[in-house]
C-alpha atoms as a PDB file:
ATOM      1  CA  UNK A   1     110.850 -86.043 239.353  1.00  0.00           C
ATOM      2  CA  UNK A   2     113.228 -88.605 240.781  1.00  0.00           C
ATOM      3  CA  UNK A   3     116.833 -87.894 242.146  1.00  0.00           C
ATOM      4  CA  UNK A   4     120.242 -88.160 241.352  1.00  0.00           C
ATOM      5  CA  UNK A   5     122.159 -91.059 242.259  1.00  0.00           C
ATOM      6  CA  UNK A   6     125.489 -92.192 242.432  1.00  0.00           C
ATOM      7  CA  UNK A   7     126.991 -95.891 241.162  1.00  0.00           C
ATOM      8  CA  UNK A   8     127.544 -96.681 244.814  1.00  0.00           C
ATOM      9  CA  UNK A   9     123.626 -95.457 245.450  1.00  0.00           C
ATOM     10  CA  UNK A  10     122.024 -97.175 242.670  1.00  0.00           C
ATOM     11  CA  UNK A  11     123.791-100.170 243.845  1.00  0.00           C
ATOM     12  CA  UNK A  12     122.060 -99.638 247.341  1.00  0.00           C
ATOM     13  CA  UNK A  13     118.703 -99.460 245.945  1.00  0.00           C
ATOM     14  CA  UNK A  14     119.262-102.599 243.377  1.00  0.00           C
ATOM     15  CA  UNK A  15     120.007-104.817 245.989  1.00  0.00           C
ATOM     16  CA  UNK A  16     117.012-103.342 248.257  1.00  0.00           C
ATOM     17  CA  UNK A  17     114.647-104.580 245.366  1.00  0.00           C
ATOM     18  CA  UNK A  18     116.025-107.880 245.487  1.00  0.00           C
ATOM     19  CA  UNK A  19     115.524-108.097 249.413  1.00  0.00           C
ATOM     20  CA  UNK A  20     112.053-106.942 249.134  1.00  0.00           C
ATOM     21  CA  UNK A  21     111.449-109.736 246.921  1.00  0.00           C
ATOM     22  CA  UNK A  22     111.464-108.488 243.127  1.00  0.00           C
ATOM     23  CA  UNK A  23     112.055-111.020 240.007  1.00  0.00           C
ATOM     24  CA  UNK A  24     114.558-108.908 238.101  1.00  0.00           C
ATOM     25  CA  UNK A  25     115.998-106.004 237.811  1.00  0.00           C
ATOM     26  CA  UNK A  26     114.979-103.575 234.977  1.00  0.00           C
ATOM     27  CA  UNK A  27     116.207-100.224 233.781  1.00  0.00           C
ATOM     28  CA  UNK A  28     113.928 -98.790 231.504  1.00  0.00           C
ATOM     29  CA  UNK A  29     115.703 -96.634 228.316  1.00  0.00           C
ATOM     30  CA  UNK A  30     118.909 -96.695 230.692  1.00  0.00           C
ATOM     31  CA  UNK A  31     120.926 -96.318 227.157  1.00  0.00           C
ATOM     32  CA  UNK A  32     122.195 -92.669 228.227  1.00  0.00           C
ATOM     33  CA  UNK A  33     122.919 -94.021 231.976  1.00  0.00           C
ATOM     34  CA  UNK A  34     124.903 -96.446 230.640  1.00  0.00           C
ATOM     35  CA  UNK A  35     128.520 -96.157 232.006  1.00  0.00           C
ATOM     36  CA  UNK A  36     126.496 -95.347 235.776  1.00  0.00           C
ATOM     37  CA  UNK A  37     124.413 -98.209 235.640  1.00  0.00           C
ATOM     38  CA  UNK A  38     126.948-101.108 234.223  1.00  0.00           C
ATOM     39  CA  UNK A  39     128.902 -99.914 237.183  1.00  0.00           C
ATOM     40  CA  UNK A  40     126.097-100.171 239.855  1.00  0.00           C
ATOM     41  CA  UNK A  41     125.389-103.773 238.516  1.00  0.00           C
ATOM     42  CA  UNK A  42     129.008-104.802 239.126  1.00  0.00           C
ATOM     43  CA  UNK A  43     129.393-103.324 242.934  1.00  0.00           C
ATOM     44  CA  UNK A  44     125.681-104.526 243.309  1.00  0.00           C
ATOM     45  CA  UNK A  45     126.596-108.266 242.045  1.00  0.00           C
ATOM     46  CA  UNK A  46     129.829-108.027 244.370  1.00  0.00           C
ATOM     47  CA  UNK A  47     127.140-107.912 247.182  1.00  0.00           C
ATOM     48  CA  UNK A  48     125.368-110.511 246.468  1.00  0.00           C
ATOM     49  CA  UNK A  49     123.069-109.609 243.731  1.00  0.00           C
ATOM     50  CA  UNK A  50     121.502-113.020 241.392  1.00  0.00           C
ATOM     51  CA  UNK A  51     118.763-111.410 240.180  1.00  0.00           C
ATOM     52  CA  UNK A  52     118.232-111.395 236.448  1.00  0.00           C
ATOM     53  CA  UNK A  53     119.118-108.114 234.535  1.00  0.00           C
ATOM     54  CA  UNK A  54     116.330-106.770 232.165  1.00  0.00           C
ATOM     55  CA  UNK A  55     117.282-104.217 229.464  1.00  0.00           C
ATOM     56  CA  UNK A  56     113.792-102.112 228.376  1.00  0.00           C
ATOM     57  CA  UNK A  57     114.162-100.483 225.632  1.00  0.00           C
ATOM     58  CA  UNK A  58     112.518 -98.732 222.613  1.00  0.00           C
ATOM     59  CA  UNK A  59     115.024-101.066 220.120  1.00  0.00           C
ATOM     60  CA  UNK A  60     117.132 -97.865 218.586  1.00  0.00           C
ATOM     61  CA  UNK A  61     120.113 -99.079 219.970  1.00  0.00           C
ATOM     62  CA  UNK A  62     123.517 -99.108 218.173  1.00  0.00           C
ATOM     63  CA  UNK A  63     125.287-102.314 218.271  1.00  0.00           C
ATOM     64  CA  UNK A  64     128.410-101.317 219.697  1.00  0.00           C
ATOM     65  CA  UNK A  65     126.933-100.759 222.766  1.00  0.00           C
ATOM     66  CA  UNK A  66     124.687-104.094 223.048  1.00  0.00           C
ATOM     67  CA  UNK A  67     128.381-105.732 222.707  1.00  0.00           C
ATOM     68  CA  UNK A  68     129.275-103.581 226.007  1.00  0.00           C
ATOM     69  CA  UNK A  69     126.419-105.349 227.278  1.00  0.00           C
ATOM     70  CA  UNK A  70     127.593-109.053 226.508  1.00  0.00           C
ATOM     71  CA  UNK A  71     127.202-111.221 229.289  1.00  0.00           C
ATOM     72  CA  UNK A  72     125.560-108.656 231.930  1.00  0.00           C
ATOM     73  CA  UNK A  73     121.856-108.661 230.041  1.00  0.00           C
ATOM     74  CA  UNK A  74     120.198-111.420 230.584  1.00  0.00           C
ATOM     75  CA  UNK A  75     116.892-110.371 228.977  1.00  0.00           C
ATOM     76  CA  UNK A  76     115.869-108.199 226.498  1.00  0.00           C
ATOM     77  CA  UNK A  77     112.859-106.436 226.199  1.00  0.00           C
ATOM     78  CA  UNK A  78     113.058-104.737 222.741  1.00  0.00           C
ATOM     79  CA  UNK A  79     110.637-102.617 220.763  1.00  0.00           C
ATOM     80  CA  UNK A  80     110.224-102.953 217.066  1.00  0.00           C
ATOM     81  CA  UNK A  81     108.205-100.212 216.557  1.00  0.00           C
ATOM     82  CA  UNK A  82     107.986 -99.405 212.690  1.00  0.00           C
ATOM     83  CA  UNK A  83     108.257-101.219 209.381  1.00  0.00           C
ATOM     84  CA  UNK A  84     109.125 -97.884 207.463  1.00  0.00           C
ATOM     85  CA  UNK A  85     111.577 -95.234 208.010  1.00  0.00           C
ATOM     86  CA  UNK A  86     109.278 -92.741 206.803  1.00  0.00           C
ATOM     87  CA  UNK A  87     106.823 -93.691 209.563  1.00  0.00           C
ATOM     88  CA  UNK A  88     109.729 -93.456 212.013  1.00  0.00           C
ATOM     89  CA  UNK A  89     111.202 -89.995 211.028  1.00  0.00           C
ATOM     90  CA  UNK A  90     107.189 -88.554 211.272  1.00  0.00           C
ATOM     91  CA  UNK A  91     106.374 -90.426 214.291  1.00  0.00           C
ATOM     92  CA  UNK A  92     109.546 -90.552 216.134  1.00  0.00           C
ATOM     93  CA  UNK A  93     112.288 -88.255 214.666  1.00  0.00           C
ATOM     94  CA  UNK A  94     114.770 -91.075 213.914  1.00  0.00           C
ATOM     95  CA  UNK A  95     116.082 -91.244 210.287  1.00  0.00           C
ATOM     96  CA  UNK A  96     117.156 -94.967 210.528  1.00  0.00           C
ATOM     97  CA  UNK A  97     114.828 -96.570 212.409  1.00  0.00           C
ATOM     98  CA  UNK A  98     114.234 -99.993 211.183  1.00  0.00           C
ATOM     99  CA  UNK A  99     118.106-100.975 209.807  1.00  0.00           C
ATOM    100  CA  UNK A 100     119.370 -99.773 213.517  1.00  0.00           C
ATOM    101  CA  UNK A 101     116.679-101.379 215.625  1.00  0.00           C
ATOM    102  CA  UNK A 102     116.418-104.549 213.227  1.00  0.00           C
ATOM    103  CA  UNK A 103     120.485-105.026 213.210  1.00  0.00           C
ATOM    104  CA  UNK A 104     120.112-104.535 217.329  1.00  0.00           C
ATOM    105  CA  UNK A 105     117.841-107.190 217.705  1.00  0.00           C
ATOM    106  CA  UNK A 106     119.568-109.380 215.785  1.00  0.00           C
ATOM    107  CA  UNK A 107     122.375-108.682 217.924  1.00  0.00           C
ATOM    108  CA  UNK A 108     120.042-109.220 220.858  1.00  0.00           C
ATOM    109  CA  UNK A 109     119.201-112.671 220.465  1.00  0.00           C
ATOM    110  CA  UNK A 110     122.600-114.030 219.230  1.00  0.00           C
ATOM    111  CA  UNK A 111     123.369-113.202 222.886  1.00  0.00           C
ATOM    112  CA  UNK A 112     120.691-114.501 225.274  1.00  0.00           C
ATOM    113  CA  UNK A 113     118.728-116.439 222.396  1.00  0.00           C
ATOM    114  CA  UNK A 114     114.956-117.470 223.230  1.00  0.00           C
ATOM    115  CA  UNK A 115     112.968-116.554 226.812  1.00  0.00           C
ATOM    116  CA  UNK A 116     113.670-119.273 228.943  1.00  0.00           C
ATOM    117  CA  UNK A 117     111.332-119.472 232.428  1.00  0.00           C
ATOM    118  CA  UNK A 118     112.064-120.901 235.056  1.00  0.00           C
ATOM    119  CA  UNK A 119     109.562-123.451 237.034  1.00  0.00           C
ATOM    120  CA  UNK A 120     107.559-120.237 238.450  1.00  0.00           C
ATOM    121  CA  UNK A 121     107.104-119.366 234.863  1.00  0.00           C
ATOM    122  CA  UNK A 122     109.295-116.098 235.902  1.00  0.00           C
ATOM    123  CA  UNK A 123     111.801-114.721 232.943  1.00  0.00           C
ATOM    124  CA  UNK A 124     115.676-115.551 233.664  1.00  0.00           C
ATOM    125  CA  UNK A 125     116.987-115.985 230.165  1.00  0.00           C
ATOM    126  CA  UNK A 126     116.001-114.562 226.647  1.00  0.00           C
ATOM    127  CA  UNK A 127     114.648-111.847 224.268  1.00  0.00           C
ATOM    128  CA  UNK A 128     110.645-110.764 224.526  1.00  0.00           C
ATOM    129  CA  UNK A 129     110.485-108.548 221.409  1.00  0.00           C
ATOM    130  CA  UNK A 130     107.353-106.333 221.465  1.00  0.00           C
ATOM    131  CA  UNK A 131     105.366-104.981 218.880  1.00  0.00           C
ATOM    132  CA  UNK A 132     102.721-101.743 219.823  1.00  0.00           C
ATOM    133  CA  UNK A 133     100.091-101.930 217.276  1.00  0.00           C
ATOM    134  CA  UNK A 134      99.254 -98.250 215.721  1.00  0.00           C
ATOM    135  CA  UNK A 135      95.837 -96.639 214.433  1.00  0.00           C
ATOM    136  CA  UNK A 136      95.845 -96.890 210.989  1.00  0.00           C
ATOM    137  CA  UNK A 137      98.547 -99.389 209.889  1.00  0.00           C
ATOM    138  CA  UNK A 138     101.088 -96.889 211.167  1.00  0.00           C
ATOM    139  CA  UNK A 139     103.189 -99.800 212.701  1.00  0.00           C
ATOM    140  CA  UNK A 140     103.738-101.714 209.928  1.00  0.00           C
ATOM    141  CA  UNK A 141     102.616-104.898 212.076  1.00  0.00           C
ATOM    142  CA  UNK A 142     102.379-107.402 208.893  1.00  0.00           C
ATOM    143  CA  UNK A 143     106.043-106.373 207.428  1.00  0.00           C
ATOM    144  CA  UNK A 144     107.457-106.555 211.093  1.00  0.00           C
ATOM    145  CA  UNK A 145     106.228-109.733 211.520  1.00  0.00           C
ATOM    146  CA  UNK A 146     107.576-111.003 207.831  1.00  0.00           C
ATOM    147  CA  UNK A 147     111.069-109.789 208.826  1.00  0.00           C
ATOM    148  CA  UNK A 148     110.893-111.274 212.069  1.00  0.00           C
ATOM    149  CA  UNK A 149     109.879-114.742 210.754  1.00  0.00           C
ATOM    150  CA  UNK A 150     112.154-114.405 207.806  1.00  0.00           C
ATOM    151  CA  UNK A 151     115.462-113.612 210.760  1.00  0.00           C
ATOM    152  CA  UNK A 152     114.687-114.801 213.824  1.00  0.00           C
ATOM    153  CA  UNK A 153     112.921-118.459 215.133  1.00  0.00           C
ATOM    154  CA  UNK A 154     109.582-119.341 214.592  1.00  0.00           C
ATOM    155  CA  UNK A 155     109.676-119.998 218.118  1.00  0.00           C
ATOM    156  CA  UNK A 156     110.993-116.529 219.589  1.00  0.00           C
ATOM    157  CA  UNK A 157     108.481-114.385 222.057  1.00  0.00           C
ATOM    158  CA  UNK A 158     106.632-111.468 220.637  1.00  0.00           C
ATOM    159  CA  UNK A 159     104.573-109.305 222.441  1.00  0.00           C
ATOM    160  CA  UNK A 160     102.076-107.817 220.697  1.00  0.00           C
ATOM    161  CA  UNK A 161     100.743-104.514 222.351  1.00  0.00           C
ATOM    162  CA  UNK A 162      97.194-103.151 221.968  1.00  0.00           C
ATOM    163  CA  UNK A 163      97.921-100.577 224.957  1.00  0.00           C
ATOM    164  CA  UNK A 164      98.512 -97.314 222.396  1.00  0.00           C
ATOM    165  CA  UNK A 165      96.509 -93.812 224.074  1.00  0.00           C
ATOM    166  CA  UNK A 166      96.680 -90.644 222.322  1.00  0.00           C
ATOM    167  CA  UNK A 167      98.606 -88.928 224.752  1.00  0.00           C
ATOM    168  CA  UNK A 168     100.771 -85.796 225.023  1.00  0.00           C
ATOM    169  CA  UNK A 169     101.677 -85.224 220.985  1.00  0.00           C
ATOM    170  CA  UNK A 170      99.135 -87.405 219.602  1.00  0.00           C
ATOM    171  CA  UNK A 171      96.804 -85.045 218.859  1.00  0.00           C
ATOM    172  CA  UNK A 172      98.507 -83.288 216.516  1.00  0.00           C
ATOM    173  CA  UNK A 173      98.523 -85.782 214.287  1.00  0.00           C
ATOM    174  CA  UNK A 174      95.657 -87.115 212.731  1.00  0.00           C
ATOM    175  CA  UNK A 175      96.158 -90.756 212.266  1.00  0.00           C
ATOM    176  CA  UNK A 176      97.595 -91.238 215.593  1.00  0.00           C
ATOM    177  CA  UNK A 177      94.695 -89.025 217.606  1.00  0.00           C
ATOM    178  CA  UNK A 178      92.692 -92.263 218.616  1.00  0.00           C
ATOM    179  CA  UNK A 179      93.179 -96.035 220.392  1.00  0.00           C
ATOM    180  CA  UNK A 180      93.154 -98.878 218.020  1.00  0.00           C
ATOM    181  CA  UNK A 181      90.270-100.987 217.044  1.00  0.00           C
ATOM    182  CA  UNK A 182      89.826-104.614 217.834  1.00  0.00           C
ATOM    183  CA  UNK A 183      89.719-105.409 214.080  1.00  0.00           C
ATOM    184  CA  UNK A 184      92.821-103.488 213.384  1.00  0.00           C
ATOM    185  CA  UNK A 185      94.890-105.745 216.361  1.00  0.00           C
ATOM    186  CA  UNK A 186      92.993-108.861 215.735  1.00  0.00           C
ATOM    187  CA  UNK A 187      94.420-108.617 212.341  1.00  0.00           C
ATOM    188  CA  UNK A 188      97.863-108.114 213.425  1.00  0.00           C
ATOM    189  CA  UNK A 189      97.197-111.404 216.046  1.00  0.00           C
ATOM    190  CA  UNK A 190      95.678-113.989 213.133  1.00  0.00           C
ATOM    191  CA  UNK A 191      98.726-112.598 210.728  1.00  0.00           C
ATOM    192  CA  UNK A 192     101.550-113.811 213.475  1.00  0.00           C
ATOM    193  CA  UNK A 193      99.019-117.269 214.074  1.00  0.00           C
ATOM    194  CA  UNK A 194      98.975-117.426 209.887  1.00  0.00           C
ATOM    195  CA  UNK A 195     102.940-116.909 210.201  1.00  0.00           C
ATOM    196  CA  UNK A 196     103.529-119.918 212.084  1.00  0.00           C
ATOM    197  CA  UNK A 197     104.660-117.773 215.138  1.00  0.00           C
ATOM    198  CA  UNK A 198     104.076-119.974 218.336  1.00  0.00           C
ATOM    199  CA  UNK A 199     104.954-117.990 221.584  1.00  0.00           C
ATOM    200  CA  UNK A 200     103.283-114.452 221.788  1.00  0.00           C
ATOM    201  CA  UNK A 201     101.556-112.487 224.519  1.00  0.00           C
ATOM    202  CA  UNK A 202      98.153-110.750 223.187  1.00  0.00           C
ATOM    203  CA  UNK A 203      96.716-108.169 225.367  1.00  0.00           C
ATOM    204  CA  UNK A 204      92.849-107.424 226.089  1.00  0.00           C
ATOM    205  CA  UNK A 205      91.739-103.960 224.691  1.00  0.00           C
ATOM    206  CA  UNK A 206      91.053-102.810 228.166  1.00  0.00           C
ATOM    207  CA  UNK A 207      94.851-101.739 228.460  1.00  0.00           C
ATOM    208  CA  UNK A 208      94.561 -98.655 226.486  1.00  0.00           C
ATOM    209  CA  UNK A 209      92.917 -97.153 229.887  1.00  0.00           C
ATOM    210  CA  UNK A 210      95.290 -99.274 232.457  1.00  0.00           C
ATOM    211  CA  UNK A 211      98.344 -98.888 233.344  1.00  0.00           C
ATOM    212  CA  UNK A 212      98.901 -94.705 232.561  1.00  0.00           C
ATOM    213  CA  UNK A 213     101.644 -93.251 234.979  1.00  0.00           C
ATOM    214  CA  UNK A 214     100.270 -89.698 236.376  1.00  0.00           C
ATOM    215  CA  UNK A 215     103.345 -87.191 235.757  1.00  0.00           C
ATOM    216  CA  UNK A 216     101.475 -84.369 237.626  1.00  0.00           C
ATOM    217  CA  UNK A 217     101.404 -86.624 240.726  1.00  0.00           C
ATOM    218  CA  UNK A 218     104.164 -87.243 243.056  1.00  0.00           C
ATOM    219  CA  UNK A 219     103.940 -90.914 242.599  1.00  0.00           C
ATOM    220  CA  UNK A 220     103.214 -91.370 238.866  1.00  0.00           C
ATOM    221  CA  UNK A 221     103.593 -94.960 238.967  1.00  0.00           C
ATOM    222  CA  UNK A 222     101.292 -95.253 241.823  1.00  0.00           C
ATOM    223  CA  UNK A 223      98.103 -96.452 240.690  1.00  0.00           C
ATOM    224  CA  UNK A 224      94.610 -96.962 243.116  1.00  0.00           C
END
């Protein structure tokens, strides 16, 4: 699904989004569209575009290319997804998980520093770093959120996600074939309160069944 595009095209459709009245602009995992993308933002900004640029991604980013980035991001929306590299190799194939992802966001905030809003309360500035809670302590949510208060500011935005579904792969394996409980992420909510942490976004347990793009639709991202 989807089609290719060109710099020039890509460029097109950025600006588009900013006529029809969008906030930001946000690639989501754009890593491997990288040298495409960087230069649809700069013929897109030579027309005109002010929008602020939001980089999604899962946090497994190497730093060399966040430095590429300098200057262009002006948001980050990281992952921090696991505490343990064991968990990370099982779970998500990657060896070096939490040095690469922690060392990114580091790198992350040095450039764009804390989310800054403007009087709308709409993101133009700073890093939201996001935390999906997993069945079973899987996430390592209490360790992530020592590291983070031990490296970053008190005052930096977490996210803390309750939204995890079993899907595709999850049922084959056992401690990841079912949602969370509430006790499981109220925990992980009263340890970032107990931490001191002061900005964080906490989610209602009713997104586990919102919010689930349809792939065998032609509009996946098209909900009723």
């Amino acid at each position: 699904m989807g089609r290719v595009l060109s710099p020039d095209e890509l460029a097109l459709d950025i600006l588009q989004l900013q006529k029809s009245g969008c906030s930001t602009i946000e690639p989501v995992s754009p890593t491997h569209h990288l040298p495409g993308l960087l230069r649809a933002l700069a013929i897109a900004a030579e027309q005109g575009l002010d929008l602020p640029v939001v980089y999604n991604t899962n946090g497994y980013e190497s730093v060399h290319t966040l430095e590429l980035l300098d200057g262009i991001v002006d948001i980050y929306l990281p992952d921090l997804k696991y505490a343990s590299n064991d968990e990370a190799l099982k779970y998500s194939d990657a060896t070096d998980y939490v040095e690469r992802a922690r060392a990114a966001i580091i790198k992350m905030h040095a450039q764009v520093g804390n989310l800054v809003v403007d009087v709308q309360g709409r993101g133009v500035r700073g890093m939201i770093l996001r935390h999906l809670i997993l069945p079973g302590g899987i996430s390592g949510a209490r360790q992530t959120l020592v590291w983070v208060r031990d490296n970053l500011p008190i005052t930096v935005t977490l996210s803390l996600m309750a939204q995890y579904a079993p899907l595709h792969r999850g049922k084959d394996f056992p401690h990841l074939d079912r949602t969370i409980t509430s006790k499981e992420y109220d925990r992980a909510v009263d340890t970032a309160w107990d931490m001191g942490f002061e900005n964080a976004f906490v989610q209602d347990m009713d997104s586990r069944k919102s919010g689930i793009p349809d792939f065998g639709q032609n509009e996946p991202f098209r909900w009723k």
